[in-house]
C-alpha atoms as a PDB file:
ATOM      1  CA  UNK A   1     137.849 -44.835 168.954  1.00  0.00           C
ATOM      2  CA  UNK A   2     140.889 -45.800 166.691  1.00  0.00           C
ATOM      3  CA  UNK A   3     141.184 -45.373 162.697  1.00  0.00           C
ATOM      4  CA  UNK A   4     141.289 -48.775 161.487  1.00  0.00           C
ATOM      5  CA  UNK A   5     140.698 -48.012 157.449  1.00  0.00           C
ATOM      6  CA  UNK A   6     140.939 -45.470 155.653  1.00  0.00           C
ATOM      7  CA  UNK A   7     140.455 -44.932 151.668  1.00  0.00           C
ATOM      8  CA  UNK A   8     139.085 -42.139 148.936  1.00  0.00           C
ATOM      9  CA  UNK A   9     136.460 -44.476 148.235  1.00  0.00           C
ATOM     10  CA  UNK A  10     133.553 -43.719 150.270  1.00  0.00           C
ATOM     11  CA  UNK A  11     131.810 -47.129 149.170  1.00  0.00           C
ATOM     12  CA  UNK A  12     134.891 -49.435 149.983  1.00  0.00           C
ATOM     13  CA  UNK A  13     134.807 -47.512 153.592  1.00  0.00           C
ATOM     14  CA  UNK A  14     131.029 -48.501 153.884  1.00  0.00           C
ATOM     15  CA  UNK A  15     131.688 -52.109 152.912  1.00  0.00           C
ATOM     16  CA  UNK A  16     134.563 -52.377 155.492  1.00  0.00           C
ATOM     17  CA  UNK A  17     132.248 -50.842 157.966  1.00  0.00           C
ATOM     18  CA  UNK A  18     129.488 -53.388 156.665  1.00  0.00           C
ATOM     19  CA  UNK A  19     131.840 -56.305 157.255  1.00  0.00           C
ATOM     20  CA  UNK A  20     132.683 -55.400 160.868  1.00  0.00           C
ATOM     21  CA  UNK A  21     129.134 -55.055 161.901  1.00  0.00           C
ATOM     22  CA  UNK A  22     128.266 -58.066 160.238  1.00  0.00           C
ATOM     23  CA  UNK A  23     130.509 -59.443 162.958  1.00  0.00           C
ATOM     24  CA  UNK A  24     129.810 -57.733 165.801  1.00  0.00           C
ATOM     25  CA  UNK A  25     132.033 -54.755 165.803  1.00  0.00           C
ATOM     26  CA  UNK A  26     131.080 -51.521 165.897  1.00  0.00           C
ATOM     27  CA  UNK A  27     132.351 -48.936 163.373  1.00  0.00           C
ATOM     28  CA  UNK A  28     131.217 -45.459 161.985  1.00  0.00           C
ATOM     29  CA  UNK A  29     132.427 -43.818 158.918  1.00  0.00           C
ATOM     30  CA  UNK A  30     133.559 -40.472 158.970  1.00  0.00           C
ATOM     31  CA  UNK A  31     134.834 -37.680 156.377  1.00  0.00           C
ATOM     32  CA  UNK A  32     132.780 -39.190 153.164  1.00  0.00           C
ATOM     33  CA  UNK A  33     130.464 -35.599 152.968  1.00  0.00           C
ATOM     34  CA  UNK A  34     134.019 -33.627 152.756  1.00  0.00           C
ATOM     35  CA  UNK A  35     135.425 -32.400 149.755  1.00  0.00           C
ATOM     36  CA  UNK A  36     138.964 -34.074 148.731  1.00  0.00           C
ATOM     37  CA  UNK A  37     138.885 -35.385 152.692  1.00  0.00           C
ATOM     38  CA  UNK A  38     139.430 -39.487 152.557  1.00  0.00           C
ATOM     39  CA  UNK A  39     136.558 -41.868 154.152  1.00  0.00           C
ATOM     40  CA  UNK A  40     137.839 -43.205 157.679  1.00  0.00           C
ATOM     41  CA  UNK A  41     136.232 -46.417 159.291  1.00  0.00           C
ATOM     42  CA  UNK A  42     136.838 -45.901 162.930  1.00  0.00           C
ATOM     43  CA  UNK A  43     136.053 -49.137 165.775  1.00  0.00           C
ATOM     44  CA  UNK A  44     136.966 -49.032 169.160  1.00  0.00           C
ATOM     45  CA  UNK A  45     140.373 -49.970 170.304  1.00  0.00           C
ATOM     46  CA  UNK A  46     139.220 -52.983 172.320  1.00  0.00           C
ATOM     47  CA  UNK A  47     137.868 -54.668 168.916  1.00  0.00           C
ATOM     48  CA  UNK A  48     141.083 -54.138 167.159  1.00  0.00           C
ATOM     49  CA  UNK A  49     142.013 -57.535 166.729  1.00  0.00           C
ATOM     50  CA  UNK A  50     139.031 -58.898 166.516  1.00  0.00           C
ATOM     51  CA  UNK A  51     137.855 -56.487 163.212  1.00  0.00           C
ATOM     52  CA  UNK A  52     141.958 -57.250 162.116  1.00  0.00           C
ATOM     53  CA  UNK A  53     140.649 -61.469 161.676  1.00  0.00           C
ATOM     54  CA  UNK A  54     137.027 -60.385 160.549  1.00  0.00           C
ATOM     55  CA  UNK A  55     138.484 -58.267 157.306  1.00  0.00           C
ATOM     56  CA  UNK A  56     141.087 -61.042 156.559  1.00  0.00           C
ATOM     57  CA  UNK A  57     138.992 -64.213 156.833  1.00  0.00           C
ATOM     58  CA  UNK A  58     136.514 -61.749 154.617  1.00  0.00           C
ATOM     59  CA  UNK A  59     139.107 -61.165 152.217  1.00  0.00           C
ATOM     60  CA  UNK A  60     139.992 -65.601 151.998  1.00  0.00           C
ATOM     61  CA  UNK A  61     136.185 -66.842 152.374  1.00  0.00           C
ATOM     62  CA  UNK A  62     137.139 -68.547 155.269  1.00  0.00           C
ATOM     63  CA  UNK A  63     134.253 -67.658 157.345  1.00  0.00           C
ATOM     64  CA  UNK A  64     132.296 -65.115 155.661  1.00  0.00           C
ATOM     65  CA  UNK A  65     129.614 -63.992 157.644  1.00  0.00           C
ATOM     66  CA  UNK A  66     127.358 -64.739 154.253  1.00  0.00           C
ATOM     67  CA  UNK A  67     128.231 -68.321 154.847  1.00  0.00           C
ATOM     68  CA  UNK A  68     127.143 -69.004 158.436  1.00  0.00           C
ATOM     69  CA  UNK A  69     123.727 -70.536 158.841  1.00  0.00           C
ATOM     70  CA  UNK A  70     121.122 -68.312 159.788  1.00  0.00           C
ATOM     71  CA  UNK A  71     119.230 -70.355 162.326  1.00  0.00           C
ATOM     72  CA  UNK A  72     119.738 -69.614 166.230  1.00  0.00           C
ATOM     73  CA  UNK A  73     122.345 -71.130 168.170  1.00  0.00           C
ATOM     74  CA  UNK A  74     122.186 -72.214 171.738  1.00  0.00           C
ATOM     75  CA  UNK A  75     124.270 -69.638 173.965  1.00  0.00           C
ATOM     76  CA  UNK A  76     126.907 -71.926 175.384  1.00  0.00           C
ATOM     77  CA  UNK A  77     126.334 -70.822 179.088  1.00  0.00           C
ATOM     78  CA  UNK A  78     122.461 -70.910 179.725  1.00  0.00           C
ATOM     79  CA  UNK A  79     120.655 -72.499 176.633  1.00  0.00           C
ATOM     80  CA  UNK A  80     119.236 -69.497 175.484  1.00  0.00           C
ATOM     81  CA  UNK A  81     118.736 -69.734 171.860  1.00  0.00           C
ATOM     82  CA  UNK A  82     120.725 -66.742 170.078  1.00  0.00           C
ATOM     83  CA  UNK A  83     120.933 -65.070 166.328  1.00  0.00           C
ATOM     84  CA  UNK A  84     124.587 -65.904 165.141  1.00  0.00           C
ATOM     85  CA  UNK A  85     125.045 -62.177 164.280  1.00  0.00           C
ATOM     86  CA  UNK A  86     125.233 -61.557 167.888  1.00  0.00           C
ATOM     87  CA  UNK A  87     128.706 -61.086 170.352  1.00  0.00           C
ATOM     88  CA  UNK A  88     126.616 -61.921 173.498  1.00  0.00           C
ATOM     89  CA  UNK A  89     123.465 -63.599 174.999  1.00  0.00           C
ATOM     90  CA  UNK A  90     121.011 -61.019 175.647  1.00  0.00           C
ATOM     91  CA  UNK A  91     119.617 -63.500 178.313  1.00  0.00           C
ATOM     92  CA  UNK A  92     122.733 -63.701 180.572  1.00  0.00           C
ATOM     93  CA  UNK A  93     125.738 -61.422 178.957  1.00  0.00           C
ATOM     94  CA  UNK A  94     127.815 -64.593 177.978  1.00  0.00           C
ATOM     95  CA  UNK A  95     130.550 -63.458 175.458  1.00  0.00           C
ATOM     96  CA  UNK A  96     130.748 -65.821 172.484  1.00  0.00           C
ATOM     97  CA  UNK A  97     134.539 -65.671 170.503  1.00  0.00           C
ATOM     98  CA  UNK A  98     134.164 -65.483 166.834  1.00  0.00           C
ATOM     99  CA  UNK A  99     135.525 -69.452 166.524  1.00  0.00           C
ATOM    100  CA  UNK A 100     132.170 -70.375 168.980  1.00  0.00           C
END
């Protein structure tokens, strides 16, 4: 895993962690229980861009995960009807981009 954020607010680290998950990315917070220690968000390298575009379309509204509609989408490779919240079919693996 990589540091991707890191603050003294233990809150703002949870929200950044909150907004990556939102999309898909995986992220843990570390150092928040530690006296005078900052609050680290840490993803794995492999997301790196992708949690890069998730915090800046966050930060212009863009494409806020809070804006997407919450109904099931088809998956783009077998028809399977998927939650939006997720980075892959859970019927066949297909990988859908965040502009999908």
């Amino acid at each position: 895993m990589i540091k991707f954020f890191e603050t003294d607010n233990p809150l703002e680290a949870h929200f950044v962690r909150g907004l990556l998950e939102a999309r898909g990315i995986a992220a843990k917070v570390t150092g928040e229980d530690m006296a005078m220690a900052p609050s680290v968000v840490w993803i794995f390298e492999a997301d790196a861009d992708r949690a890069v575009l998730a915090i800046a379309t966050a930060k212009d509204g863009s494409r806020a995960p809070e804006s997407l509609p919450d109904s099931p989408c088809p998956c783009p490779s077998c028809g399977e009807a998927m939650e939006r919240q997720f980075v892959a079919c859970w019927n066949c693996g297909y990988e859908v981009s965040p502009d999908e």
